[in-house]
N, C-alpha and C. Protein backbone atom coordinates (compact mmCIF):
# COMPACT_ATOMS: atom_id res chain seq x y z
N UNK A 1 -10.49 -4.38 19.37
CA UNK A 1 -10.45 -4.09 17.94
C UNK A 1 -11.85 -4.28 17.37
N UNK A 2 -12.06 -3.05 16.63
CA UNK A 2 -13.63 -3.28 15.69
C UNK A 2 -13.57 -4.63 14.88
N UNK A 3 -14.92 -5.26 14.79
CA UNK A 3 -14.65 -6.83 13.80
C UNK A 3 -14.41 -6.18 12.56
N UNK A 4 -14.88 -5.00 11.90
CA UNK A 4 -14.67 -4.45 10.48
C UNK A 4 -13.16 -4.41 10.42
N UNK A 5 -12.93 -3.37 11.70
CA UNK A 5 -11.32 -3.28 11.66
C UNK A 5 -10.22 -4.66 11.16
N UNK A 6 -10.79 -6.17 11.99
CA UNK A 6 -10.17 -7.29 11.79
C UNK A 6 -10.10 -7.37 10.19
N UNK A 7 -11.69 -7.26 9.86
CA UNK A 7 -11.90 -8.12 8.86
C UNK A 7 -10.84 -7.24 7.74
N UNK A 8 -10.66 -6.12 7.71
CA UNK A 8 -9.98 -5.20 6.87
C UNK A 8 -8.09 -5.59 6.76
N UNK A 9 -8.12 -5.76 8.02
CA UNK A 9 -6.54 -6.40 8.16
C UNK A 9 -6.66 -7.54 7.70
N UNK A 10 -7.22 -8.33 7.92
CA UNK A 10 -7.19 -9.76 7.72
C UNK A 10 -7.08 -9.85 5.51
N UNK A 11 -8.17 -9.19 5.18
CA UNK A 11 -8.27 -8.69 3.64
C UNK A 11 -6.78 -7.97 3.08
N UNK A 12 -6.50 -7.24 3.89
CA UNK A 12 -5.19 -6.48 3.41
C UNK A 12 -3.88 -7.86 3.42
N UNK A 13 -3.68 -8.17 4.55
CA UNK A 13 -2.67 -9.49 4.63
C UNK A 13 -2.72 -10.29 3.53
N UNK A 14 -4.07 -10.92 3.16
CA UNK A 14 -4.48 -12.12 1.73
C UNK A 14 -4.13 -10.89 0.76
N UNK A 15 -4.59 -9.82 0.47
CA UNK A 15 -4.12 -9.32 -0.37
C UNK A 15 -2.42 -8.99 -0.99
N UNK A 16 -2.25 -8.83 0.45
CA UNK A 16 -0.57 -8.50 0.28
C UNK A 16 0.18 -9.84 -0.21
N UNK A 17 0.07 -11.08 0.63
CA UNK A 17 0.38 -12.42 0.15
C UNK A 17 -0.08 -12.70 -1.32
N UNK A 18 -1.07 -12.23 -1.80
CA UNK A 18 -1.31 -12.98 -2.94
C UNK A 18 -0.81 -11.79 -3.77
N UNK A 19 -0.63 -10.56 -3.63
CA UNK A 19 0.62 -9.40 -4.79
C UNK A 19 1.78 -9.95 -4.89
N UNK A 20 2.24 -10.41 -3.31
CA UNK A 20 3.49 -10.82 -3.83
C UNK A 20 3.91 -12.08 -4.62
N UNK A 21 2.92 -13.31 -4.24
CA UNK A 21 3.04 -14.35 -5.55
C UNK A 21 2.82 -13.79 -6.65
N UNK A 22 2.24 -13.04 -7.22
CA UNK A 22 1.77 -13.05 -8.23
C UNK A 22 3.58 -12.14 -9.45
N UNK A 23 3.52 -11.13 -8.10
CA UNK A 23 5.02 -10.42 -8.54
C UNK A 23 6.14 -11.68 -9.07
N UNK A 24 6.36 -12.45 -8.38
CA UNK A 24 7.42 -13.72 -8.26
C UNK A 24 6.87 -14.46 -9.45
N UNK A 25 5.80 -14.83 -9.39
CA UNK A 25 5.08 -15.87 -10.74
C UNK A 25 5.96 -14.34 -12.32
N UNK A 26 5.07 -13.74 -11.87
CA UNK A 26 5.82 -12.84 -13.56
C UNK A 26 7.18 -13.06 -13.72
N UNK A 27 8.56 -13.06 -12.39
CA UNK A 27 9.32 -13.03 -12.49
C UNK A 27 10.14 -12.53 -13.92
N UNK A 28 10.27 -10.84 -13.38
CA UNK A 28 10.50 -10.01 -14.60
C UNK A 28 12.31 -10.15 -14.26
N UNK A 29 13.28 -10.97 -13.55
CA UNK A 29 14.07 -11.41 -13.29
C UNK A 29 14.98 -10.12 -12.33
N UNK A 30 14.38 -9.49 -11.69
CA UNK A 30 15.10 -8.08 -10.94
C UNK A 30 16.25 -8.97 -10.05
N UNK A 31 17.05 -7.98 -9.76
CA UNK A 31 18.24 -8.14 -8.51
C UNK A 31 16.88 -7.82 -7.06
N UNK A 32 17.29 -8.36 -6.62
CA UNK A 32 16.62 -8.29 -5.05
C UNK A 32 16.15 -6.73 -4.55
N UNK A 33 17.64 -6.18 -4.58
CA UNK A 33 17.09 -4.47 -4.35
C UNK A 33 16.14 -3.44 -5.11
N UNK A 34 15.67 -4.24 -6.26
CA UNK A 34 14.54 -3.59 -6.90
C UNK A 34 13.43 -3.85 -6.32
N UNK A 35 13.03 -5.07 -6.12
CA UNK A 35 12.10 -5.67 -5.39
C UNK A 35 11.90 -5.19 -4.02
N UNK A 36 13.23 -5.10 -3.25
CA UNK A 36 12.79 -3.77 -2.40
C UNK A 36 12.51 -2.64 -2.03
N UNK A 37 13.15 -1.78 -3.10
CA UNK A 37 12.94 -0.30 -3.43
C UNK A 37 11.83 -0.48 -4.11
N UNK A 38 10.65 -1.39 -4.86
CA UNK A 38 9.70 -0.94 -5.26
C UNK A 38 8.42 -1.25 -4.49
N UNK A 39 8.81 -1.91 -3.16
CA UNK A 39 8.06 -2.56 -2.65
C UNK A 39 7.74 -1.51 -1.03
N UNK A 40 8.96 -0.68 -1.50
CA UNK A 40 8.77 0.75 -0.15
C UNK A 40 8.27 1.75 -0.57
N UNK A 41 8.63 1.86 -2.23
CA UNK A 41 8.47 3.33 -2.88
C UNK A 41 7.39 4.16 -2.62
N UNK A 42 6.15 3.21 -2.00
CA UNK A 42 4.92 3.92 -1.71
C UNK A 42 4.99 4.70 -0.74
N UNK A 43 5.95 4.50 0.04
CA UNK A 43 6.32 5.42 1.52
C UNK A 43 6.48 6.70 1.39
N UNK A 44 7.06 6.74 0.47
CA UNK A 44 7.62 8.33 -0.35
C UNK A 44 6.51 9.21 -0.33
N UNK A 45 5.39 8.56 -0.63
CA UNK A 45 4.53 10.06 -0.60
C UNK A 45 4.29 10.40 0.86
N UNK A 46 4.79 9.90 2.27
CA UNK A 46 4.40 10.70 3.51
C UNK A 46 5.36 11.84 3.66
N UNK A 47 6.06 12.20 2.04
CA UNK A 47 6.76 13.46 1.83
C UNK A 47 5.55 14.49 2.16
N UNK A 48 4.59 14.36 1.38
CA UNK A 48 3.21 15.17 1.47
C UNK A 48 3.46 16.10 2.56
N UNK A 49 3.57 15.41 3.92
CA UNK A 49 3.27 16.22 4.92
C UNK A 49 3.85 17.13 5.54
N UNK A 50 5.23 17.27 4.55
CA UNK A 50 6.44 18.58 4.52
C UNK A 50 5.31 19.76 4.25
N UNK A 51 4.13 19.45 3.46
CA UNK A 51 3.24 20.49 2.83
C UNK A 51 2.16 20.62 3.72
N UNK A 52 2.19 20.31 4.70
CA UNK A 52 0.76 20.15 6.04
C UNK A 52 -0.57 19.01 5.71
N UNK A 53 -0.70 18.88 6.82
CA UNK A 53 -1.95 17.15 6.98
C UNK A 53 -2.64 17.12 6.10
N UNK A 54 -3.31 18.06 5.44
CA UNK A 54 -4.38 17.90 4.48
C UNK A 54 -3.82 17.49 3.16
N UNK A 55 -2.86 18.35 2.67
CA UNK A 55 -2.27 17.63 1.46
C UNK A 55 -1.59 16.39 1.57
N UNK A 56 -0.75 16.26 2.68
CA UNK A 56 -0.16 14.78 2.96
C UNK A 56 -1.04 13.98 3.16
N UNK A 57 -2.12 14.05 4.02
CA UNK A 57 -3.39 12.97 3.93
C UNK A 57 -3.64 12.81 2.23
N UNK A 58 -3.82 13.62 1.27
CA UNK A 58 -4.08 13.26 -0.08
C UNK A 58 -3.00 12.67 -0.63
N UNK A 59 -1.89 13.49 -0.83
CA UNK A 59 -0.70 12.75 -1.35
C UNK A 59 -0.55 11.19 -0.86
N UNK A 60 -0.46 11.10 0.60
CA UNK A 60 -0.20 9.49 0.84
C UNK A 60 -1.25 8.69 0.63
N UNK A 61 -2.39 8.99 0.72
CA UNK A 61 -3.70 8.25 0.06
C UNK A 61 -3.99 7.55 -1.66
N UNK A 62 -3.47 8.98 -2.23
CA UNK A 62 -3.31 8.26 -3.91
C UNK A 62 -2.18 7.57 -3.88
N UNK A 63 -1.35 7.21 -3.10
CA UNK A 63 -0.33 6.16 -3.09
C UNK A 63 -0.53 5.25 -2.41
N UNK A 64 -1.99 5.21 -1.48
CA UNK A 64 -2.14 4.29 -1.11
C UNK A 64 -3.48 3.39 -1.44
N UNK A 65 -4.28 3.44 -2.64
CA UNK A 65 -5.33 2.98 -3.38
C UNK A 65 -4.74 1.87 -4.10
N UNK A 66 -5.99 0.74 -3.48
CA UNK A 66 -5.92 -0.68 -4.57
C UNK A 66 -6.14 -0.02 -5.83
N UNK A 67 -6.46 0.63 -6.47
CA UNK A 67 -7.11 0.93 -7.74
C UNK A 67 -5.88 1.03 -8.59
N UNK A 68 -5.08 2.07 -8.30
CA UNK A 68 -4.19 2.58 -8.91
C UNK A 68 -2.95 0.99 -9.53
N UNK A 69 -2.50 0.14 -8.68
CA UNK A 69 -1.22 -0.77 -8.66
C UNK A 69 -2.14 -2.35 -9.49
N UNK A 70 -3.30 -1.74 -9.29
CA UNK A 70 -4.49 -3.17 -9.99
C UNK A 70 -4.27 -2.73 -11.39
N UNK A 71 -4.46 -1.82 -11.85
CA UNK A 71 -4.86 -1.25 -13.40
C UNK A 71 -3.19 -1.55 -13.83
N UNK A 72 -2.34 -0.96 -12.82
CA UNK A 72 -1.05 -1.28 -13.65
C UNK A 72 -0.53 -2.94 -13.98
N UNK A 73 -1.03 -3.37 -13.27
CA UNK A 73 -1.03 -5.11 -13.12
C UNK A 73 -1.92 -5.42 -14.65
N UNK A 74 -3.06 -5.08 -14.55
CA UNK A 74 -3.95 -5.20 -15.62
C UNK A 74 -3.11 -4.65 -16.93
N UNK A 75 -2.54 -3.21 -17.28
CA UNK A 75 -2.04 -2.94 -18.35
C UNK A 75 -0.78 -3.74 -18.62
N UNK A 76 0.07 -4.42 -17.74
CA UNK A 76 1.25 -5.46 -17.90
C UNK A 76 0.90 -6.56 -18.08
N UNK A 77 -0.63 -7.23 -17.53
CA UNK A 77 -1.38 -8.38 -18.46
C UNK A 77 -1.53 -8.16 -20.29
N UNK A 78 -1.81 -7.17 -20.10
CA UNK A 78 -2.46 -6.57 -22.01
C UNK A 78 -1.40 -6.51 -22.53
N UNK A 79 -0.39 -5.65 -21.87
CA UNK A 79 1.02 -5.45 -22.82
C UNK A 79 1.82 -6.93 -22.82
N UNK A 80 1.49 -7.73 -21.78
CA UNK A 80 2.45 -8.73 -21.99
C UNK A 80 4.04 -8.77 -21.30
N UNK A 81 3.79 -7.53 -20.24
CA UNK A 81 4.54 -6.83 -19.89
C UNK A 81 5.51 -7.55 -18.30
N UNK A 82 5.77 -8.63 -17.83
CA UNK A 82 6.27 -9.33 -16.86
C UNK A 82 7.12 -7.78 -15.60
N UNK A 83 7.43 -7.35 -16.34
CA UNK A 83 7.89 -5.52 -15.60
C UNK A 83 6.74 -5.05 -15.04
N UNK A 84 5.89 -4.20 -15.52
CA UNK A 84 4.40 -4.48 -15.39
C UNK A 84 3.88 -4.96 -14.34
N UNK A 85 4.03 -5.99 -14.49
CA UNK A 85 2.74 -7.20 -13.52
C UNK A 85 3.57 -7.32 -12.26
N UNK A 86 4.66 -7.15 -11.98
CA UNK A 86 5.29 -7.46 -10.93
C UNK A 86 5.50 -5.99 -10.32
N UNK A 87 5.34 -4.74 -11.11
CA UNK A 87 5.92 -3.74 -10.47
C UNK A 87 4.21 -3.21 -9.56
N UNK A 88 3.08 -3.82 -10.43
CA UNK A 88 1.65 -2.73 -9.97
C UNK A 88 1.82 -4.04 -8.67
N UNK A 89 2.26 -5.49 -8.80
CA UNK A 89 1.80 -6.27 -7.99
C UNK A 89 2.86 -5.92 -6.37
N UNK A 90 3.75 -5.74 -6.42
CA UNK A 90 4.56 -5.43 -5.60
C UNK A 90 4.04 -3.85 -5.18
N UNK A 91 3.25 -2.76 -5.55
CA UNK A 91 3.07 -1.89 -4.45
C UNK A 91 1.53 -2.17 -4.32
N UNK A 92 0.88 -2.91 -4.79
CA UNK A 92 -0.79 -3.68 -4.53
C UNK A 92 0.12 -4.41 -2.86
N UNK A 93 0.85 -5.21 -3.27
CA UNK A 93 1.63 -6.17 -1.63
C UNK A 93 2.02 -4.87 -0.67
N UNK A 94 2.58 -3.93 -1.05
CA UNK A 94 2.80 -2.83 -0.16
C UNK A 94 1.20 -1.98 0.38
N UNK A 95 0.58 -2.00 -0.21
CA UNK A 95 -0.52 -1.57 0.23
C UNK A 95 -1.24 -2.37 1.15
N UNK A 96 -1.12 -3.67 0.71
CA UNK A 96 -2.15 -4.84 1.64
C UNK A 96 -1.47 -5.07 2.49
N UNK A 97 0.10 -5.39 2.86
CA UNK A 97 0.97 -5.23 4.27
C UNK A 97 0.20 -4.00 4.79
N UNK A 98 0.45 -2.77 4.73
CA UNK A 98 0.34 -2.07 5.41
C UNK A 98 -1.39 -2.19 5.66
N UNK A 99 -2.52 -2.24 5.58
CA UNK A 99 -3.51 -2.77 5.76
C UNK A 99 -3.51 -3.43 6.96
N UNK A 100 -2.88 -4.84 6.79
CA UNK A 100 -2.83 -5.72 7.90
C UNK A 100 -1.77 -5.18 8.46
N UNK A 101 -1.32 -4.35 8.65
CA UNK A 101 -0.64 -4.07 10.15
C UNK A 101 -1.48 -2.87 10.75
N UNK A 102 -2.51 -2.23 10.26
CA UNK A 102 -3.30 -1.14 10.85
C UNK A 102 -3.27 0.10 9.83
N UNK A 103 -1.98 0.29 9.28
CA UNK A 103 -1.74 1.64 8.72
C UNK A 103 -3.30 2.26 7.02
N UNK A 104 -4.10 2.51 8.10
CA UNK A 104 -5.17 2.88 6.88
C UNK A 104 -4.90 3.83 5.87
N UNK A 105 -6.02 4.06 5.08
CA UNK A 105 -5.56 5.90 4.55
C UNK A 105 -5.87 6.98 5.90
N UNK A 106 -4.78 7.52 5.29
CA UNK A 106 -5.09 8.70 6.39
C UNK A 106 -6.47 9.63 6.07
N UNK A 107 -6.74 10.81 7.34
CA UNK A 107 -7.75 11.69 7.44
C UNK A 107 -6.93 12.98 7.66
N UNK A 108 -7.35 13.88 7.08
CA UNK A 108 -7.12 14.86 7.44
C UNK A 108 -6.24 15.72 8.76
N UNK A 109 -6.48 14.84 9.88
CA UNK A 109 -6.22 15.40 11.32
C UNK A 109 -4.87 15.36 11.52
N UNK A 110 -4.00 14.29 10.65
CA UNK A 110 -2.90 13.78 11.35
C UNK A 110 -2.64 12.57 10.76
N UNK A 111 -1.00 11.79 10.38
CA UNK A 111 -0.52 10.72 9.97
C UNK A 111 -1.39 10.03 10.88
N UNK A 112 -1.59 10.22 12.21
CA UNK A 112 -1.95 8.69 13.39
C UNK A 112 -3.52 8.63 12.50
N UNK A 113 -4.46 9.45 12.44
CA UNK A 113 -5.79 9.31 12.25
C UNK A 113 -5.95 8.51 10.79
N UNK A 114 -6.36 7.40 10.39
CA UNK A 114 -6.93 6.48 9.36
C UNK A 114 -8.09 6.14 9.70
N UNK A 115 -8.49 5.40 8.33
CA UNK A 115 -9.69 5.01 8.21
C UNK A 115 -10.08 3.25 9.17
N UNK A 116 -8.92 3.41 9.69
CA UNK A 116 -9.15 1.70 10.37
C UNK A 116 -8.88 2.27 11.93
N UNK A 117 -9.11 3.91 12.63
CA UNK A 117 -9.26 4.13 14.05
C UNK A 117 -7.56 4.77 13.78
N UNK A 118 -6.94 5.06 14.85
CA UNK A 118 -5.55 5.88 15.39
C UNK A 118 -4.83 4.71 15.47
N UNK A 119 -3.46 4.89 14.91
CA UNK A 119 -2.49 4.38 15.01
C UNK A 119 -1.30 4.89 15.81
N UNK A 120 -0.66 3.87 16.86
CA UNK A 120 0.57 4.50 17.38
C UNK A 120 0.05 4.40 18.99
N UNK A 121 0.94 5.25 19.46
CA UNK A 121 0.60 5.04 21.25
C UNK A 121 -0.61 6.13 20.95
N UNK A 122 -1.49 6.12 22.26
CA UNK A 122 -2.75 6.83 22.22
C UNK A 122 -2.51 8.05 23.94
N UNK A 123 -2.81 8.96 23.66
CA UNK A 123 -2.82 9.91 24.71
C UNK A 123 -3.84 9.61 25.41
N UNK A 124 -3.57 9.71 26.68
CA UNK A 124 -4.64 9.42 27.76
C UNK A 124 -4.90 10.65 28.41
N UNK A 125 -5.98 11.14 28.45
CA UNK A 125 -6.60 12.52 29.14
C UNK A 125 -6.86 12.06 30.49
């Protein structure tokens, strides 16, 4: 494994651990199955690739940016919003799990190809 590669998983894991305290601290009081359906929902965009690799590489990518689940965290700080802060923080934790288990943004070529090397079994020539 590349040390960048580590260090990237290792960042994604602390990240994911510390979305999900932070979700639980707001405690916007959900039934359990919200917390899980919002904590997968990001999966949904590897719909994308019903539309071929290039758009599914985009589609699952803007669902898969710290940027996007930070700002919503941030606008449920401003609003005061405990819904909010737990919903951007819970797919920020879905993003940083998947991090530390390998799953990067994708590239163009193919779901296996990310930005952290190929994921999955590898073909041997």
């Amino acid at each position: 494994m590349a040390p960048a590669r580590g260090w990237q998983q290792a960042e994604g894991a602390g990240l994911g651990l510390a979305a999900f305290a932070i979700a639980g601290l707001a405690g916007p009081g959900w039934p359990w199955w919200i917390w899980l359906a919002i904590l997968l929902a990001p999966d949904l965009s590897m719909l994308g690739y019903l539309l071929g690799r290039r758009i599914g590489a985009a589609v699952y990518n803007a669902a898969h940016l710290y940027a996007t689940p930070f700002l919503l965290v941030m606008a449920g700080v401003g609003a005061g919003s405990p819904g909010l802060i737990a919903g951007g923080a819970l797919w920020l934790s879905h993003i940083g799990f998947d991090r530390a288990l390998g799953y990067g943004l994708k590239l163009p070529g193919g779901f296996r190809d990310t930005h952290l090397g190929p994921i999955g079994p590898q073909k041997t020539d």
